[in-house]
PDB file of N, CA and C in Angstrom:
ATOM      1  N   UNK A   1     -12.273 -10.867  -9.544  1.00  0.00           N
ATOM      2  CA  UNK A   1     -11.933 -12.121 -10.195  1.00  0.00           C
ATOM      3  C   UNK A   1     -10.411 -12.190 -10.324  1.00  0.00           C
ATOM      4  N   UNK A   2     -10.206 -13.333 -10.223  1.00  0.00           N
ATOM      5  CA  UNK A   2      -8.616 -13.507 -10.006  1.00  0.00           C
ATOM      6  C   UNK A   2      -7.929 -14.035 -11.369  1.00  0.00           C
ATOM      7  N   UNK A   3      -6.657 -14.394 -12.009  1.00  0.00           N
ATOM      8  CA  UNK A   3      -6.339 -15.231 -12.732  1.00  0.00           C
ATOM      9  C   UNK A   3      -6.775 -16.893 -12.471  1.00  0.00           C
ATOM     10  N   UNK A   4      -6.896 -17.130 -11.321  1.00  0.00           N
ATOM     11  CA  UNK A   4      -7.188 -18.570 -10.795  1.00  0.00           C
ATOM     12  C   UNK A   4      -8.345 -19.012 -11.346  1.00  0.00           C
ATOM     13  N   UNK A   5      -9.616 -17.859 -10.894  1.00  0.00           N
ATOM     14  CA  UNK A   5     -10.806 -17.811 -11.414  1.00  0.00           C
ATOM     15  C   UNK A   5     -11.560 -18.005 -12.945  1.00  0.00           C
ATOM     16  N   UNK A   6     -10.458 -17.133 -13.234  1.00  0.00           N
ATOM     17  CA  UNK A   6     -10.487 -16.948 -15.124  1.00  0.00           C
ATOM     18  C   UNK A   6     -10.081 -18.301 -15.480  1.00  0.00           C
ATOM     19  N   UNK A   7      -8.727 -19.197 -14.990  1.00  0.00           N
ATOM     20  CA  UNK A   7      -8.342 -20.502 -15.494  1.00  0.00           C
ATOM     21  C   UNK A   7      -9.790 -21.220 -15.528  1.00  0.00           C
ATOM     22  N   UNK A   8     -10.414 -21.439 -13.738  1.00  0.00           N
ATOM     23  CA  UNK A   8     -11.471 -22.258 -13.648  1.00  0.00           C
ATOM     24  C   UNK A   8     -12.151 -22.103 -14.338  1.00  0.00           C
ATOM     25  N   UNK A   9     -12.893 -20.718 -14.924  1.00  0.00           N
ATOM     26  CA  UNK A   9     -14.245 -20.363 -15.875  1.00  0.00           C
ATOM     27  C   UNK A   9     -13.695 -20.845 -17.122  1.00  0.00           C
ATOM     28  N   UNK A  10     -12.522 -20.701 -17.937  1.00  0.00           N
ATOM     29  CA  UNK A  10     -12.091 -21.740 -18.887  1.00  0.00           C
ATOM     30  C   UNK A  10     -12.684 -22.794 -19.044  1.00  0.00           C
ATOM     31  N   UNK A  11     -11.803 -23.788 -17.881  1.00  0.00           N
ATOM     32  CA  UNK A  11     -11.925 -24.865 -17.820  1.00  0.00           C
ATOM     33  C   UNK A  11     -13.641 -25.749 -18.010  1.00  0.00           C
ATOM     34  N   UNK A  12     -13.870 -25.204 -17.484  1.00  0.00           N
ATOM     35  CA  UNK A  12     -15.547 -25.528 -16.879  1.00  0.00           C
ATOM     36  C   UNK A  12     -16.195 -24.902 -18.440  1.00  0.00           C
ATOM     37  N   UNK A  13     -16.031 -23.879 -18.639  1.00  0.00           N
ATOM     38  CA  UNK A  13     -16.900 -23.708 -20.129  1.00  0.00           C
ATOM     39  C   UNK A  13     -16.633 -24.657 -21.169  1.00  0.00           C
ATOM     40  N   UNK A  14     -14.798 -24.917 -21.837  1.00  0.00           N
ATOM     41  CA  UNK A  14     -14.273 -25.333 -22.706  1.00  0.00           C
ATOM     42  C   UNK A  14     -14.222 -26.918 -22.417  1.00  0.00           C
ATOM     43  N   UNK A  15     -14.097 -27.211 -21.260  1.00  0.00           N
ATOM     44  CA  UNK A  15     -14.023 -28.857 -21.270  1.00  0.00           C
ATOM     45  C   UNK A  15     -12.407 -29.026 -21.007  1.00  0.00           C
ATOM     46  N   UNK A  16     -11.731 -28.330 -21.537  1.00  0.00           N
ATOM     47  CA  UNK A  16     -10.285 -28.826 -21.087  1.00  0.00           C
ATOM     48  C   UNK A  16      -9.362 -29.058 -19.774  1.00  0.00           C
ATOM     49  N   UNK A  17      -8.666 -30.123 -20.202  1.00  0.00           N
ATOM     50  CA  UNK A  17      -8.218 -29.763 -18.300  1.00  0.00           C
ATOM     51  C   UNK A  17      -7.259 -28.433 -17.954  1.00  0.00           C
ATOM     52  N   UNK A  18      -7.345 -28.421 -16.327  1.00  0.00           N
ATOM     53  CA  UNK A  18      -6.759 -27.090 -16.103  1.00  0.00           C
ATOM     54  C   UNK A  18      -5.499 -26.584 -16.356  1.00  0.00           C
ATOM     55  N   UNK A  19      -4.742 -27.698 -16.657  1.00  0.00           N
ATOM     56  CA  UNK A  19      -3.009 -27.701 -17.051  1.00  0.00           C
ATOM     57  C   UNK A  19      -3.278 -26.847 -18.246  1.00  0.00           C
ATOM     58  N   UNK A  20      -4.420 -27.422 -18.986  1.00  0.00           N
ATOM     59  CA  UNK A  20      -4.441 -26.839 -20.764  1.00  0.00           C
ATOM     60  C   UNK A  20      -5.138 -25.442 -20.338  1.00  0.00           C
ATOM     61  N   UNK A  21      -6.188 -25.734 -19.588  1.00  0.00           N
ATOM     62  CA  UNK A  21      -6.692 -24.026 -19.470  1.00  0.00           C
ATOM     63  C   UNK A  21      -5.531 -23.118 -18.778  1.00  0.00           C
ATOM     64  N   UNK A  22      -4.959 -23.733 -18.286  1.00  0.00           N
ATOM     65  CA  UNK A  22      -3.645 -22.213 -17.633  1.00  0.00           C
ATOM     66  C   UNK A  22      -2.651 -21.645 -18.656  1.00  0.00           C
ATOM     67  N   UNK A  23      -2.393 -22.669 -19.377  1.00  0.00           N
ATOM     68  CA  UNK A  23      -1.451 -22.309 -20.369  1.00  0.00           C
ATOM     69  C   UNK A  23      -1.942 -21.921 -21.222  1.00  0.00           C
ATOM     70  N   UNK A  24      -3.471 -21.840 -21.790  1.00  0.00           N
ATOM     71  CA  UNK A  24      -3.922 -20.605 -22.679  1.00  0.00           C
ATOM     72  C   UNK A  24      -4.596 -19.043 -22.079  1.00  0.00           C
ATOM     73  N   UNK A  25      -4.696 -19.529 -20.479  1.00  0.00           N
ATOM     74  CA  UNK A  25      -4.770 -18.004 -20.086  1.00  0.00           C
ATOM     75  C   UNK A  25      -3.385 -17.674 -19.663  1.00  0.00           C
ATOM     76  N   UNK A  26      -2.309 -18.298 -19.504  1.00  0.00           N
ATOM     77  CA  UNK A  26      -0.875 -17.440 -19.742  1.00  0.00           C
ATOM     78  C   UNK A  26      -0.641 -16.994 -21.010  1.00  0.00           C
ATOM     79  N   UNK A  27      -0.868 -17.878 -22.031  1.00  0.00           N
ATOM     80  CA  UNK A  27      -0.458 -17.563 -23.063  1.00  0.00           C
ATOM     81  C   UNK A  27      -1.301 -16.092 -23.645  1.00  0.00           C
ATOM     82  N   UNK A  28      -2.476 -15.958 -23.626  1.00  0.00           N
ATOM     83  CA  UNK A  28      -3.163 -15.070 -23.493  1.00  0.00           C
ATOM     84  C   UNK A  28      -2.929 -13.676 -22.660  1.00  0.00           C
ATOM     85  N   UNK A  29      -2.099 -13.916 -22.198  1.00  0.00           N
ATOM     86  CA  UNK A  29      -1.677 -12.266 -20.967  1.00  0.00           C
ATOM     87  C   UNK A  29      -0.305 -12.326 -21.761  1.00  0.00           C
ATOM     88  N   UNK A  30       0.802 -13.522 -22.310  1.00  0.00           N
ATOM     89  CA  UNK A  30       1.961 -13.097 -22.237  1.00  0.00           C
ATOM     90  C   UNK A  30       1.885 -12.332 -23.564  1.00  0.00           C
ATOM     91  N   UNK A  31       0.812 -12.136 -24.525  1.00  0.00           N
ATOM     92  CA  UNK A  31       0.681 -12.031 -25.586  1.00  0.00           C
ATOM     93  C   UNK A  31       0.131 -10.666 -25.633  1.00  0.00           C
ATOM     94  N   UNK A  32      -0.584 -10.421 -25.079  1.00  0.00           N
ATOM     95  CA  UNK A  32      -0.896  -9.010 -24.631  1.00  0.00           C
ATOM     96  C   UNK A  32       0.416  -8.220 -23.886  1.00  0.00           C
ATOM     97  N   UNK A  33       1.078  -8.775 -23.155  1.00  0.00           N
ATOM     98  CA  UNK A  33       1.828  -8.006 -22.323  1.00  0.00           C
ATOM     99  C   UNK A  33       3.004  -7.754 -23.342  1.00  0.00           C
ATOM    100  N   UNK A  34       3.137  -8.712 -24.112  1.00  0.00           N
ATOM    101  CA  UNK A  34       4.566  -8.618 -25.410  1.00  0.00           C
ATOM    102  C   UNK A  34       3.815  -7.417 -26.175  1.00  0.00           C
ATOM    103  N   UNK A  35       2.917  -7.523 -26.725  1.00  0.00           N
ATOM    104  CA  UNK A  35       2.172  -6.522 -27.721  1.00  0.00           C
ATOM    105  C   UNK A  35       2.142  -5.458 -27.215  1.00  0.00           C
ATOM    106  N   UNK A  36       2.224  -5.134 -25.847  1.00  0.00           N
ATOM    107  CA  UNK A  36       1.688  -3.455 -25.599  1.00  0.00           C
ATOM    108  C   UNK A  36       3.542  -2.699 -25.063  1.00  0.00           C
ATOM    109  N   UNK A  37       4.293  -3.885 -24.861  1.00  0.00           N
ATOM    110  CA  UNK A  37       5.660  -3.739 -24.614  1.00  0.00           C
ATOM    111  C   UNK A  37       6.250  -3.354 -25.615  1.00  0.00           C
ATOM    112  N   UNK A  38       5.955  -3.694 -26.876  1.00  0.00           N
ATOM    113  CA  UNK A  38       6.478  -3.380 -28.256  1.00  0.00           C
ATOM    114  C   UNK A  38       6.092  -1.992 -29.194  1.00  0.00           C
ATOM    115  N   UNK A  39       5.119  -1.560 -27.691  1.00  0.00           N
ATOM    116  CA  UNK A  39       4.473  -0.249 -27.998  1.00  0.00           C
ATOM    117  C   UNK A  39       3.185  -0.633 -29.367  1.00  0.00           C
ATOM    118  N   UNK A  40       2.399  -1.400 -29.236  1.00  0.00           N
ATOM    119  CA  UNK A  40       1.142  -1.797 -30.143  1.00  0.00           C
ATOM    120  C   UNK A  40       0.090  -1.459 -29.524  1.00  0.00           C
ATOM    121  N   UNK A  41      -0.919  -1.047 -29.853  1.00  0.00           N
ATOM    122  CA  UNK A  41      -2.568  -1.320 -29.221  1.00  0.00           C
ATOM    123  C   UNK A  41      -2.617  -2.794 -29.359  1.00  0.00           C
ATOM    124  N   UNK A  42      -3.562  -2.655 -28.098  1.00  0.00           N
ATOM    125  CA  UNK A  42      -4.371  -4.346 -28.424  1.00  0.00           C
ATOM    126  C   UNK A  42      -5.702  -3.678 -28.369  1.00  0.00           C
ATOM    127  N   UNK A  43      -6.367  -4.490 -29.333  1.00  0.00           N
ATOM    128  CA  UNK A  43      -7.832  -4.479 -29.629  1.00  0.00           C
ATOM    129  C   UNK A  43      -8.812  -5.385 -29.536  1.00  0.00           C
ATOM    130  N   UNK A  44      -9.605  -5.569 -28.725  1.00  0.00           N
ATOM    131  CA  UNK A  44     -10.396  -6.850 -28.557  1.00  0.00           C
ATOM    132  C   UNK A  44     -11.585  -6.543 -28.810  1.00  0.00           C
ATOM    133  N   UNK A  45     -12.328  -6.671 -30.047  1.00  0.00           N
ATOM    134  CA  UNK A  45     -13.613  -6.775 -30.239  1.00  0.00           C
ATOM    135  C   UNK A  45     -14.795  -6.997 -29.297  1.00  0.00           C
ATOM    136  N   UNK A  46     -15.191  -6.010 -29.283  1.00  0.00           N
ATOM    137  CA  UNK A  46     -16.299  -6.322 -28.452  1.00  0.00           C
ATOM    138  C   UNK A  46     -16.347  -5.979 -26.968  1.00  0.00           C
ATOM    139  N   UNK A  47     -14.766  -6.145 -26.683  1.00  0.00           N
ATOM    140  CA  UNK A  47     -14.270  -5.716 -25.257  1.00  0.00           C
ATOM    141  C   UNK A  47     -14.173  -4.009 -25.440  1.00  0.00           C
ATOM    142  N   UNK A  48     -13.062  -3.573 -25.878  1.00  0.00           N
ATOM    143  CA  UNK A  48     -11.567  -2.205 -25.756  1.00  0.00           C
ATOM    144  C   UNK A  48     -10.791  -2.698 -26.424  1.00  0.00           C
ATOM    145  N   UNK A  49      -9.552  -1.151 -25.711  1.00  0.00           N
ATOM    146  CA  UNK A  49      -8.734  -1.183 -26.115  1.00  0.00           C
ATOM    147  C   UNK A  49      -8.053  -1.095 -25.320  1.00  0.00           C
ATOM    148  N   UNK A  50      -6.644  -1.533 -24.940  1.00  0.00           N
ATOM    149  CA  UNK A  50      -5.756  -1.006 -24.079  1.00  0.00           C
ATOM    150  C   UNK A  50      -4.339  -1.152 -24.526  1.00  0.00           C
ATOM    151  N   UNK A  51      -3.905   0.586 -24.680  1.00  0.00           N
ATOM    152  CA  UNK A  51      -2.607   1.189 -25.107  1.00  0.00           C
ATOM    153  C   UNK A  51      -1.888   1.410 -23.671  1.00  0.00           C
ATOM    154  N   UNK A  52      -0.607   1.482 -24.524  1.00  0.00           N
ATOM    155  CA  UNK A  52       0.218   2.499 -23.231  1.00  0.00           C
ATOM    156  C   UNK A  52       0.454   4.103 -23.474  1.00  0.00           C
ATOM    157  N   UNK A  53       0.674   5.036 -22.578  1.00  0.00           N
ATOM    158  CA  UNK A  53       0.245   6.110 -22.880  1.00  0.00           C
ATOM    159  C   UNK A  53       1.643   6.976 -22.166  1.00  0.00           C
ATOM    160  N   UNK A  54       2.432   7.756 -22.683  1.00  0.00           N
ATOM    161  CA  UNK A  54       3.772   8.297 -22.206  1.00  0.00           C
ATOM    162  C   UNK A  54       2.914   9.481 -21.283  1.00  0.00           C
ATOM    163  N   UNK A  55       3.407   9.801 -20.132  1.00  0.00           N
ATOM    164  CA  UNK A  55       3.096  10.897 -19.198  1.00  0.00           C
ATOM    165  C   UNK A  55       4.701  11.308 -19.168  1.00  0.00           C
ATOM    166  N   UNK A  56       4.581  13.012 -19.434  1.00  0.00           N
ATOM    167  CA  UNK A  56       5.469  13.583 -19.053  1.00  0.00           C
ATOM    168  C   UNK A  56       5.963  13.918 -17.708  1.00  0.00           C
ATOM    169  N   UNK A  57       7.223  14.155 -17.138  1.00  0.00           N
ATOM    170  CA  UNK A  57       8.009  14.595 -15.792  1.00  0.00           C
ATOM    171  C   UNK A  57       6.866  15.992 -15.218  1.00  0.00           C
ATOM    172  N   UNK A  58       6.702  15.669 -14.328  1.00  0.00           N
ATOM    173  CA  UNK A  58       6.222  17.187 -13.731  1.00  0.00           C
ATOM    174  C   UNK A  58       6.281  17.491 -12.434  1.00  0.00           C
ATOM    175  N   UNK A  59       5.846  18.754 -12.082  1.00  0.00           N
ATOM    176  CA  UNK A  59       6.085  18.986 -10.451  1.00  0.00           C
ATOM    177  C   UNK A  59       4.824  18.068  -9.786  1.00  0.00           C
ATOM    178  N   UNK A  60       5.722  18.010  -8.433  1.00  0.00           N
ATOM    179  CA  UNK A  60       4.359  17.590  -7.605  1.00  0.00           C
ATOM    180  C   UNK A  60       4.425  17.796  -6.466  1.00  0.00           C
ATOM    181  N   UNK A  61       4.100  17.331  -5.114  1.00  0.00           N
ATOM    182  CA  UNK A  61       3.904  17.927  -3.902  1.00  0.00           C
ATOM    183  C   UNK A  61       3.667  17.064  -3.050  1.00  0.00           C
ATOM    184  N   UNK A  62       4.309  16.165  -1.715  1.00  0.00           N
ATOM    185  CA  UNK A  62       4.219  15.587  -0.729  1.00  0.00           C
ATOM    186  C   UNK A  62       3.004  15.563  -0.437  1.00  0.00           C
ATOM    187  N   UNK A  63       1.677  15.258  -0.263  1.00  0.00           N
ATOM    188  CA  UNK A  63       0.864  15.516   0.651  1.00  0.00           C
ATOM    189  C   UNK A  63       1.321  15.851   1.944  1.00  0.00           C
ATOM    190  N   UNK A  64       1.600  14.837   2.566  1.00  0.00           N
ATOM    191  CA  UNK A  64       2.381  15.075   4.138  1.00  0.00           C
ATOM    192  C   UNK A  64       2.959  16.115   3.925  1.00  0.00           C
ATOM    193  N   UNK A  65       4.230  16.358   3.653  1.00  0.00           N
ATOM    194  CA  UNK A  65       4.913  17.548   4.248  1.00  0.00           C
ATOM    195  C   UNK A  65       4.781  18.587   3.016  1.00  0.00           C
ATOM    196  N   UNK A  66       4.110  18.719   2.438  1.00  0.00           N
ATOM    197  CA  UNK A  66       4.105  20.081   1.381  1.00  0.00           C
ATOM    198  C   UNK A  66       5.248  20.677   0.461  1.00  0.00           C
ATOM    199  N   UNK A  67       5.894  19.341   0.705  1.00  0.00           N
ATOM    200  CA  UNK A  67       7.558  19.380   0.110  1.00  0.00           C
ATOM    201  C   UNK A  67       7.587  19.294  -1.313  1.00  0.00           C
ATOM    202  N   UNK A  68       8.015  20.061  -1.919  1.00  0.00           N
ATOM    203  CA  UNK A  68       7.757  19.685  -3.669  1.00  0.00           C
ATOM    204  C   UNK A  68       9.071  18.791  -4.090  1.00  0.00           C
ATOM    205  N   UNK A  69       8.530  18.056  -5.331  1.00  0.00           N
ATOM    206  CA  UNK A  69       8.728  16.698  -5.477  1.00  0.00           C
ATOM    207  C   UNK A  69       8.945  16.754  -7.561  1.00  0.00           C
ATOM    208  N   UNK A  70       9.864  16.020  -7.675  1.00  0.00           N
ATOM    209  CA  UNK A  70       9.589  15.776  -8.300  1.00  0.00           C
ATOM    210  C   UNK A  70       8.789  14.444  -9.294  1.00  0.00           C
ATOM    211  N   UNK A  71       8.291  14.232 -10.294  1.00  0.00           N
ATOM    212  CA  UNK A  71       7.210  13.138 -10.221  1.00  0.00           C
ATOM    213  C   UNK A  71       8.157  12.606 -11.846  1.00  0.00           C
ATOM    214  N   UNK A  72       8.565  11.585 -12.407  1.00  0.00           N
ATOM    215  CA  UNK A  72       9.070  11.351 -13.309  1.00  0.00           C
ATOM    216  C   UNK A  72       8.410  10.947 -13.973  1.00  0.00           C
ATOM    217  N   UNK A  73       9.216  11.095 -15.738  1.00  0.00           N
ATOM    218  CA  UNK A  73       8.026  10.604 -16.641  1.00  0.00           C
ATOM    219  C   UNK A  73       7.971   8.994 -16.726  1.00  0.00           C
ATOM    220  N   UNK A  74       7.010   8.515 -17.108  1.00  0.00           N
ATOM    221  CA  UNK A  74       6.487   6.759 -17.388  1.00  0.00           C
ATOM    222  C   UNK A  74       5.678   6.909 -18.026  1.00  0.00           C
ATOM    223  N   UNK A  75       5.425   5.524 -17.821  1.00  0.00           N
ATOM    224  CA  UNK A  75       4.456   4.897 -19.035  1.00  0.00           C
ATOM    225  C   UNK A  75       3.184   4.197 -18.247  1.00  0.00           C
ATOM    226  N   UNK A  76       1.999   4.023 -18.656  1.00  0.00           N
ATOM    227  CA  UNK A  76       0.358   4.159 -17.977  1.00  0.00           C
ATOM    228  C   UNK A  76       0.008   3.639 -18.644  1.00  0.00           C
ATOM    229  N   UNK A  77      -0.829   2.414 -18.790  1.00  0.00           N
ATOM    230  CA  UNK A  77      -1.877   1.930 -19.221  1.00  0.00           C
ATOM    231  C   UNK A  77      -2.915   2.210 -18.972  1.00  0.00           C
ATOM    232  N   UNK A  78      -3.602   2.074 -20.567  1.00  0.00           N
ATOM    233  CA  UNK A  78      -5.071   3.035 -20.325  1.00  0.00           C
ATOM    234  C   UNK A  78      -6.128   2.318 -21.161  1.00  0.00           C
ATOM    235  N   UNK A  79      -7.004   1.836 -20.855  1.00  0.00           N
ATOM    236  CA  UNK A  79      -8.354   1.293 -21.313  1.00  0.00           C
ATOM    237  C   UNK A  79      -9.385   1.723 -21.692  1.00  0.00           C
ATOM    238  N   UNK A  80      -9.940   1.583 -23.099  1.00  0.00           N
ATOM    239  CA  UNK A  80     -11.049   2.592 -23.674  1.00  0.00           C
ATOM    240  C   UNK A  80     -12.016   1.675 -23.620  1.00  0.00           C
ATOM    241  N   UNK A  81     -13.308   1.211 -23.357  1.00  0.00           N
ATOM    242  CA  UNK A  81     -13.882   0.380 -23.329  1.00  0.00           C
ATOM    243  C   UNK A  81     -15.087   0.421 -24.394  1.00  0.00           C
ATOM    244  N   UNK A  82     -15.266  -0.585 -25.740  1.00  0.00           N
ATOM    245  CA  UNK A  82     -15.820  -0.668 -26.573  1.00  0.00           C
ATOM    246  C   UNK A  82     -17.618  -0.536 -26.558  1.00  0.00           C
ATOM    247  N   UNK A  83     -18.286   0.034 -27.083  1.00  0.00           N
ATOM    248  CA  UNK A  83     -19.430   0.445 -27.234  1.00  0.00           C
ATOM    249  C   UNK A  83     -20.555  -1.033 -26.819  1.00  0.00           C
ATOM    250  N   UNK A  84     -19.743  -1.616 -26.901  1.00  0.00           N
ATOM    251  CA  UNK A  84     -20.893  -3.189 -26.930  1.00  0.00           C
ATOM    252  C   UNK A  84     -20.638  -3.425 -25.401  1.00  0.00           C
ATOM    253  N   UNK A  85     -19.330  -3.152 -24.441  1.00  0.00           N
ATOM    254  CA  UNK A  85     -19.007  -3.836 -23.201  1.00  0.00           C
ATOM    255  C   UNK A  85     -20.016  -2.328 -22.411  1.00  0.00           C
ATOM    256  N   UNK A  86     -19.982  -1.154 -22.777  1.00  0.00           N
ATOM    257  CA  UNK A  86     -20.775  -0.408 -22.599  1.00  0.00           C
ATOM    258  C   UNK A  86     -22.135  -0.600 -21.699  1.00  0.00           C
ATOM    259  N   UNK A  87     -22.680  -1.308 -23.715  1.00  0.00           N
ATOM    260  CA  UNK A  87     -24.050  -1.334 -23.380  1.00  0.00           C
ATOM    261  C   UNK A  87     -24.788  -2.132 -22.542  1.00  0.00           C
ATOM    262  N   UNK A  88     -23.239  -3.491 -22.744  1.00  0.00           N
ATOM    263  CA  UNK A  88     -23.250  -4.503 -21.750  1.00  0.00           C
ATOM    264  C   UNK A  88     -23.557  -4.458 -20.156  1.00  0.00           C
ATOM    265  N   UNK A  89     -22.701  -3.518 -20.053  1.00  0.00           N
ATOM    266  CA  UNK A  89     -22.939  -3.155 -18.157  1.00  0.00           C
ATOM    267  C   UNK A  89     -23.966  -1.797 -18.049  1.00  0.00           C
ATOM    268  N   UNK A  90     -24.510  -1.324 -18.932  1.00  0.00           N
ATOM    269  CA  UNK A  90     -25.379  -0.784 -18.739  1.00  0.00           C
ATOM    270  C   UNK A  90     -26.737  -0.837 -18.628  1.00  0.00           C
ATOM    271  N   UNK A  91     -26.706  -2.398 -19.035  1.00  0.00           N
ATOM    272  CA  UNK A  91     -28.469  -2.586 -19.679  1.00  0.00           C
ATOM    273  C   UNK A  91     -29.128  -3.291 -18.266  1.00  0.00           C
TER     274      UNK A  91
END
């Protein structure tokens, strides 16, 4: 599923037009993307969770040439997925 997709399923559920459905699924990502930038969890009921998560610098290794490497530290987003979205795709 695409962002395009998500606008249309908006649109079509809520009744609004698509100008209005895009700008609450932007507004909806820019709001998440500010929140997890500011270093916050986001929590969505019913859905997860998704934090960012610091990985430290470490060694690593070319596949191809067996050349060791170094791998720097960043930052990873990581998704815990809530007991209800679970049972959801499980049932």
């Amino acid at each position: 599923m695409t962002k395009a997709d998500i606008i249309r399923n908006v649109h079509e559920k809520i009744g609004v037009s698509k100008n209005d459905s895009a700008r609450l699924v932007e507004s909806v990502f820019d709001i998440i993307k500010e929140t997890l930038a500011a270093g916050e969890d986001v929590k969505i009921s019913g859905f997860g969770k998704l934090s960012i998560r610091e990985k430290q610098a470490r060694r690593g290794r070319n596949p191809q040439t067996g050349e060791e490497i170094e791998i720097s530290a960043r930052k990873v987003l990581t998704f815990k997925s809530s007991q209800v979205l679970k049972k959801a795709l499980n049932a």
